[in-house]
Protein backbone atom coordinates (compact mmCIF):
# COMPACT_ATOMS: atom_id res chain seq x y z
CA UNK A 1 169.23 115.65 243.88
CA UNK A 2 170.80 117.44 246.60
CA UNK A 3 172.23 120.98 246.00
CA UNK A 4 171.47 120.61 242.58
CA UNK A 5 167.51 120.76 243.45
CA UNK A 6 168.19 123.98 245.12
CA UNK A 7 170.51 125.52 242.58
CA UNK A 8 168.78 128.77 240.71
CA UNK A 9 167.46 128.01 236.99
CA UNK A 10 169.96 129.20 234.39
CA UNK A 11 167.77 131.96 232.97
CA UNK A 12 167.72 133.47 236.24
CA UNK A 13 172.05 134.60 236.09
CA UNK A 14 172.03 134.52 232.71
CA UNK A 15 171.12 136.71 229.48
CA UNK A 16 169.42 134.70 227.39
CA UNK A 17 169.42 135.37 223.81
CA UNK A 18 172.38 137.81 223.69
CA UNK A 19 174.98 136.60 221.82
CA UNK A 20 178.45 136.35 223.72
CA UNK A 21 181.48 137.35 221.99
CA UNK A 22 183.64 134.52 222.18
CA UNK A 23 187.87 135.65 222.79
CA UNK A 24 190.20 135.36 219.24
CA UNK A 25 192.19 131.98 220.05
CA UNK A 26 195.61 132.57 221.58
CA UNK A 27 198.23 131.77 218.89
CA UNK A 28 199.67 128.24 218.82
CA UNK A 29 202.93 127.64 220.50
CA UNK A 30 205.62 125.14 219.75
CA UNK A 31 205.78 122.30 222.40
CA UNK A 32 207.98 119.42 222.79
CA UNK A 33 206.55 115.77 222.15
CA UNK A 34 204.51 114.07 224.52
CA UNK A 35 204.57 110.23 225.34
CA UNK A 36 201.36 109.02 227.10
CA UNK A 37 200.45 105.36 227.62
CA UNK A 38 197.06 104.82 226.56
CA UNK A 39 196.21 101.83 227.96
CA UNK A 40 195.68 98.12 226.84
CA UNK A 41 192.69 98.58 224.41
CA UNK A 42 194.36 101.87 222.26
CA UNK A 43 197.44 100.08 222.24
CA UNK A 44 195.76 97.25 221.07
CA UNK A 45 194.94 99.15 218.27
CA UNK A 46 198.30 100.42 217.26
CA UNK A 47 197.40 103.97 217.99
CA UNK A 48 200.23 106.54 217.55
CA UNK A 49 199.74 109.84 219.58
CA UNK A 50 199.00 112.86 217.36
CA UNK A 51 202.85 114.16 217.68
CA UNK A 52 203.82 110.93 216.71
CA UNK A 53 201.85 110.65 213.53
CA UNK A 54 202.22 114.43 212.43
CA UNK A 55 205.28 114.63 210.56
CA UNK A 56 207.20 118.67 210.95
CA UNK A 57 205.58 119.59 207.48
CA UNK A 58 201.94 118.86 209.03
CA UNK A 59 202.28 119.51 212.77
CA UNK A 60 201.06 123.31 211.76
CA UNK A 61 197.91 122.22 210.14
CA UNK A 62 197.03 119.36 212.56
CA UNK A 63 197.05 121.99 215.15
CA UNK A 64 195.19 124.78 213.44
CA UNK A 65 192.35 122.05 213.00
CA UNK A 66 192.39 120.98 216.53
CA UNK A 67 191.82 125.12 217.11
CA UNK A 68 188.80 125.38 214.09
CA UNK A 69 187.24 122.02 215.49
CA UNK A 70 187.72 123.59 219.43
CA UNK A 71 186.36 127.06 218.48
CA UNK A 72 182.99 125.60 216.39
CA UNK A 73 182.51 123.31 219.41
CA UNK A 74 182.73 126.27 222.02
CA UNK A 75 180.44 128.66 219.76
CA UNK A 76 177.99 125.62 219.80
CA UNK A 77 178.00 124.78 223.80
CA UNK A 78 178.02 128.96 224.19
CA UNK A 79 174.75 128.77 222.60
CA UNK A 80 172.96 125.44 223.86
CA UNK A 81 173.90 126.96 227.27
CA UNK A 82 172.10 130.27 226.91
CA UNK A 83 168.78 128.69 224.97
CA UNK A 84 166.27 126.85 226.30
CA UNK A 85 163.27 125.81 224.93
CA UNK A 86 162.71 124.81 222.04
CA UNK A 87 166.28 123.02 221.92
CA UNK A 88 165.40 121.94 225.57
CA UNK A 89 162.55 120.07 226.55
CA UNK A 90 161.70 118.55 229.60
CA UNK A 91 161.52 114.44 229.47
CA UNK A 92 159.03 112.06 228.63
CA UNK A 93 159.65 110.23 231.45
CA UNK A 94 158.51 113.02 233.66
CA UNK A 95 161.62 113.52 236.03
CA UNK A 96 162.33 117.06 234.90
CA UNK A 97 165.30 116.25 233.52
CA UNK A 98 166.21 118.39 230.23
CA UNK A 99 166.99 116.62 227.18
CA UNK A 100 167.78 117.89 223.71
CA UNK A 101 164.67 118.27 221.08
CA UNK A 102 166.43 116.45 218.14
CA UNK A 103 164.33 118.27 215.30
CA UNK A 104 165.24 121.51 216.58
CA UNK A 105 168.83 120.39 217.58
CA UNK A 106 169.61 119.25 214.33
CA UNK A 107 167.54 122.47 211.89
CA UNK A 108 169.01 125.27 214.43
CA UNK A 109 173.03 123.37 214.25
CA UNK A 110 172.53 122.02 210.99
CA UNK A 111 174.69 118.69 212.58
CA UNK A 112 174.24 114.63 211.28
CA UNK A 113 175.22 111.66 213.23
CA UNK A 114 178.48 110.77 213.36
CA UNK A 115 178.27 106.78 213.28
CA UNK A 116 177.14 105.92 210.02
CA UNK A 117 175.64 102.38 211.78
CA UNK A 118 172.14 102.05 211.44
CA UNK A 119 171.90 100.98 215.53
CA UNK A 120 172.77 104.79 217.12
CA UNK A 121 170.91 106.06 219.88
CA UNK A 122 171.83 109.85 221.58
CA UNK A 123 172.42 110.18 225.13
CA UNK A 124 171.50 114.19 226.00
CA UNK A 125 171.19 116.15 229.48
CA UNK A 126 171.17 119.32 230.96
CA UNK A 127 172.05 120.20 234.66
CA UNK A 128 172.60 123.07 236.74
CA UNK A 129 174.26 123.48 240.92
CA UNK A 130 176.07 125.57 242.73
CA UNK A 131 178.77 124.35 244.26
CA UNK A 132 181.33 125.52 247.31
CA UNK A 133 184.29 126.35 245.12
CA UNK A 134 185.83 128.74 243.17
CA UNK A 135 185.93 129.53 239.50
CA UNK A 136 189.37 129.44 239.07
CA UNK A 137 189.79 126.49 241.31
CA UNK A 138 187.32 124.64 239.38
CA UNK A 139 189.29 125.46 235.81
CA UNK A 140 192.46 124.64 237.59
CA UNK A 141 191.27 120.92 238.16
CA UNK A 142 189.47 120.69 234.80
CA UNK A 143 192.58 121.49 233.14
CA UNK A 144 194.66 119.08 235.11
CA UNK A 145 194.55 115.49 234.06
CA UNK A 146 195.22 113.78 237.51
CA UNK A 147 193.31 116.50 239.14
CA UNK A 148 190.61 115.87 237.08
CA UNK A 149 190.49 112.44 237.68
CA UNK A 150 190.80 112.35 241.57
CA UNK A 151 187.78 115.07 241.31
CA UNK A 152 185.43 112.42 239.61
CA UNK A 153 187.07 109.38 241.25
CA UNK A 154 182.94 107.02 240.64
CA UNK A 155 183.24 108.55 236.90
CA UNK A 156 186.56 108.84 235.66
CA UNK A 157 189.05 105.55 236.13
CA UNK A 158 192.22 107.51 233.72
CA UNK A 159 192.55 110.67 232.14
CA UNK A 160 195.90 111.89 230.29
CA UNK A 161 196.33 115.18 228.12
CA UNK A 162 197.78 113.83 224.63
CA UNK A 163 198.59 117.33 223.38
CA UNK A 164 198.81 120.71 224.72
CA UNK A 165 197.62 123.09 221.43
CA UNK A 166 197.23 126.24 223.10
CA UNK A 167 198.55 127.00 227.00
CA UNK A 168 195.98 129.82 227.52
CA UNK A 169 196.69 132.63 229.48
CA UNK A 170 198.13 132.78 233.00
CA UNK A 171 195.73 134.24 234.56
CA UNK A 172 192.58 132.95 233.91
CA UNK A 173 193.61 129.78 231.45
CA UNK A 174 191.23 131.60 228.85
CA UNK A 175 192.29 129.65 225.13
CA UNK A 176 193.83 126.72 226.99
CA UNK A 177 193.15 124.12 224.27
CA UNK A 178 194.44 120.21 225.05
CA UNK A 179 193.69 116.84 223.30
CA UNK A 180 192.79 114.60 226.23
CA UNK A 181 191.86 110.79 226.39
CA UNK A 182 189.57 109.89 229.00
CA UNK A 183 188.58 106.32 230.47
CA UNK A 184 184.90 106.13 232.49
CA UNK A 185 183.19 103.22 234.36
CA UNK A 186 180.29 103.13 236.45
CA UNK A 187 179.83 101.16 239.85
CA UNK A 188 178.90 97.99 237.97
CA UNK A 189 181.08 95.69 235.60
CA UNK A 190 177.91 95.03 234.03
CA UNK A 191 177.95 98.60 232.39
CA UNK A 192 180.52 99.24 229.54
CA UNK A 193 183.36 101.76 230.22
CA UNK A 194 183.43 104.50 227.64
CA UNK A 195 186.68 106.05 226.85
CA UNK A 196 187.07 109.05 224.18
CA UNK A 197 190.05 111.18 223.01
CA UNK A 198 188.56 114.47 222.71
CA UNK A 199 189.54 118.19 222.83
CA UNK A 200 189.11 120.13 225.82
CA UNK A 201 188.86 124.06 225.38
CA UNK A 202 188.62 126.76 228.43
CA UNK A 203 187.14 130.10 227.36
CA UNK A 204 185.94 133.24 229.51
CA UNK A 205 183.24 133.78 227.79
CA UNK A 206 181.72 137.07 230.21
CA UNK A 207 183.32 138.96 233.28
CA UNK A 208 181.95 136.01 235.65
CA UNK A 209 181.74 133.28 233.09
CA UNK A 210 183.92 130.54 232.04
CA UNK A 211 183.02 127.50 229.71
CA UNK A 212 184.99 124.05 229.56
CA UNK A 213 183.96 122.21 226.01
CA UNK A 214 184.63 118.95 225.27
CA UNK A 215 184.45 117.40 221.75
CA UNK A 216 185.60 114.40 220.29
CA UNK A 217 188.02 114.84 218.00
CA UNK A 218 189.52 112.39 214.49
CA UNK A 219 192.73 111.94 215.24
CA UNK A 220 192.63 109.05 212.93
CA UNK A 221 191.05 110.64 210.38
CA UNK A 222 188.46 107.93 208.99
CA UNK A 223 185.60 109.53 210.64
CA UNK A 224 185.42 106.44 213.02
CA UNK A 225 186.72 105.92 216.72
CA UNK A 226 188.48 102.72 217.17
CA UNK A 227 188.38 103.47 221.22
CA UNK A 228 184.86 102.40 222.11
CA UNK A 229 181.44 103.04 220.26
CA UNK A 230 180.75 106.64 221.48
CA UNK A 231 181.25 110.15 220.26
CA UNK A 232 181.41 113.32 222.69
CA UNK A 233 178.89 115.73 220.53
CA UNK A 234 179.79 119.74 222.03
CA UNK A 235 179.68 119.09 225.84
CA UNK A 236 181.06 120.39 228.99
CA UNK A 237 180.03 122.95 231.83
CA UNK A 238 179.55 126.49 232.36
CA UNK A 239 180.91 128.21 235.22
CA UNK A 240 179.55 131.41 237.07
CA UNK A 241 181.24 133.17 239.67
CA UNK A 242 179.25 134.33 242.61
CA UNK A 243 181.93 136.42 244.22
CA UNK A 244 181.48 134.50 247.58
CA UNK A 245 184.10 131.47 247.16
CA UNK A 246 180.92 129.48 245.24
CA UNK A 247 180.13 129.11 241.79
CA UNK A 248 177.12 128.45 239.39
CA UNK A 249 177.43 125.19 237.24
CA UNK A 250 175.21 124.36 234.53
CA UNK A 251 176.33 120.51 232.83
CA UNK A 252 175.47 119.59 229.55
CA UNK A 253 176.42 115.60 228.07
CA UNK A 254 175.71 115.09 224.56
CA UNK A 255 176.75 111.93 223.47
CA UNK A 256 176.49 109.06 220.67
CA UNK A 257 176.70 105.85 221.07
CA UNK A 258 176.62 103.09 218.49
CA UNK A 259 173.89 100.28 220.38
CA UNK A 260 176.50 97.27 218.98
CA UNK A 261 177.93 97.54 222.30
CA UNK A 262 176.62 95.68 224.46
CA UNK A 263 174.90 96.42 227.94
CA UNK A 264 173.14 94.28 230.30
CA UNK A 265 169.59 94.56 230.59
CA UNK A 266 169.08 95.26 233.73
CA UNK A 267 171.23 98.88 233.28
CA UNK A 268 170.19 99.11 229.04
CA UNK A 269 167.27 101.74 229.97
CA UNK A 270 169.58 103.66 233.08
CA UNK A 271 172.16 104.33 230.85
CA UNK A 272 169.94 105.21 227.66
CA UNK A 273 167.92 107.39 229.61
CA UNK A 274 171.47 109.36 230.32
CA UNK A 275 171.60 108.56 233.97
CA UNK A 276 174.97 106.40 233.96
CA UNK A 277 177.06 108.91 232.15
CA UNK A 278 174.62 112.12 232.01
CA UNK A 279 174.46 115.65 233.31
CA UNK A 280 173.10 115.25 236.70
CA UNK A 281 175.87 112.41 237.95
CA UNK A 282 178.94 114.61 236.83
CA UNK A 283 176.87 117.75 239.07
CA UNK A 284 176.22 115.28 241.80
CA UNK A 285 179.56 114.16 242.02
CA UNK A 286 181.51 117.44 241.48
CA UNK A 287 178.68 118.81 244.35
CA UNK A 288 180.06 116.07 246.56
CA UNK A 289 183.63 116.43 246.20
CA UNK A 290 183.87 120.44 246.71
CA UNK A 291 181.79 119.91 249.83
CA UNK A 292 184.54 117.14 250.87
CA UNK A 293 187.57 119.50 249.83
CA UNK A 294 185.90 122.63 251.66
CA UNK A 295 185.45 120.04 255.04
CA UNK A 296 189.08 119.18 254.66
CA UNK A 297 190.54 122.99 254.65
CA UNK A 298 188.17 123.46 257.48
CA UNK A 299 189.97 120.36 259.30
CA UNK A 300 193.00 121.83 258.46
CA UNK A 301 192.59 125.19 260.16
CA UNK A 302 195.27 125.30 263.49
CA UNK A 303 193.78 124.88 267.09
CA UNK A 304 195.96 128.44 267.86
CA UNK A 305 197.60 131.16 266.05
CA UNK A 306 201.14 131.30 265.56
CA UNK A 307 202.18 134.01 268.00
CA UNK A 308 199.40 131.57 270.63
CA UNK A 309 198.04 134.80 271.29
CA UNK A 310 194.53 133.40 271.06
CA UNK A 311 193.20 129.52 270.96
CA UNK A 312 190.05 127.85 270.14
CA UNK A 313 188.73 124.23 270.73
CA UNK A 314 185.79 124.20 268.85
CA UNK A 315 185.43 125.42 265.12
CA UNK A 316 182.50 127.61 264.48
């Protein structure tokens, strides 16, 4: 896989087994109203943006759930990123490729399915890399739709933040809280696009650690998502700092996905098997990318100094 097949395992930088303190939630400001375009299929639906449907009397509690759903999610990705087995196993298939033990999943987080359909299968992986960018960097992109889409440009085809809950703080974006909706494709028409309107919270979590969780979140509030036939269990990415302009990235997908929609055969056991959407092609990608923006800074370096005291023709 790359970098990713050199990348140290994740019980060698991290403490396993002791429990991380996660921060108290920064408190919820008052923003102005957004107005995002959704695309053709939400609007299809008739879907109102959360600012929209919250009326003045309920904006308070709307947002105080988007915090309690954020902070359960974060205490649960916290925790799925510092165990191993037995909530990870290695596949049947062989690869090597982690995947969630659904038994112990489900006794240790105590969680049901969301689609209440009896066709559901569970798409989950778990990745780690190290990659040539910054912590910091990284959250800056993460937390910045457009950047976050020109990052992932083979995943992500539109991303938009529906709601800013919390800002975070300046100076590490620790509490930033946002509902997002997200549109992703794969290389092939023949594979369904998945889109999800989810919440996306950035914690430090330790001195050198930052987590980005993603969950989906109800803005509808029938339990169901009329955007497409998946739901974004506690996902997202851990980042480690390793003080030399590179960081540690462990990737964990957990998604849902009601089998009514439909998928080709000749991709049905790829993207089952979590290799169109999973772990391992968001590292890949995000691997790729850093190495293209590190290249481009490199490029970007003058032939000569600005007194033209000294030149060079050749970079190092």
């Amino acid at each position: 896989m790359g970098s990713s097949s050199q990348a140290p395992m994740l019980g060698s930088s991290i403490n396993q087994g002791v429990p991380v303190p996660l921060p108290v939630p920064v408190p919820v400001p008052e923003l102005p109203n957004n107005n995002v375009n959704f695309g053709p299929q939400i609007m299809h639906q008739e879907m109102l943006l959360p600012n929209q449907m919250m009326s003045n009397n309920n904006a308070d509690m709307e947002n105080r759930m988007m915090v309690e759903v954020g902070n359960a999610a974060m205490d649960e990705l916290v925790k799925l990123m510092h165990i191993n087995e037995p909530i990870w196993i290695n596949s049947s298939v062989g690869n090597g490729k982690l995947i969630l033990n659904r038994e112990d999943y489900e006794k240790t987080f105590l969680r049901a399915r969301h689609f209440n359909v009896p066709y559901v299968h569970v798409e989950s992986s778990k990745s780690s890399t190290v990659v040539n960018m910054s912590p910091m960097k990284l959250i800056d992109m993460f937390l910045d739709s457009e950047k976050w889409a020109n990052l992932f440009p083979t995943i992500v085809t539109k991303a938009e933040i529906v709601h800013v809950v919390q800002p975070g703080l300046l100076y590490n974006r620790s509490g930033a809280l946002q509902l997002m909706y997200e549109k992703m494709h794969t290389l092939s028409h023949l594979v369904p696009s998945r889109e999800f309107c989810f919440l996306r919270y950035c914690q430090q979590v330790g001195v050198d650690e930052w987590v980005i969780c993603d969950v989906s979140y109800d803005i509808f509030g029938d339990n169901n998502n009329p955007i497409s036939g998946c739901w974004r269990h506690p996902s997202g990415c851990m980042i480690q700092d390793m003080h030399n302009g590179s960081s540690i990235v462990t990737w964990i997908e957990h998604v849902e996905v009601d089998d009514r929609t439909q998928i080709h055969l000749l991709y049905k056991d790829l993207v089952n098997s979590s290799y169109a959407y999973g772990s391992e092609r968001w590292i890949v990608e995000l691997g790729r990318m850093c190495e293209r923006f590190s290249l481009y800074c490199i490029e970007s370096i003058p032939n000569q100094e600005v007194g033209g005291g000294y030149s060079f023709s050749s970079l190092p």
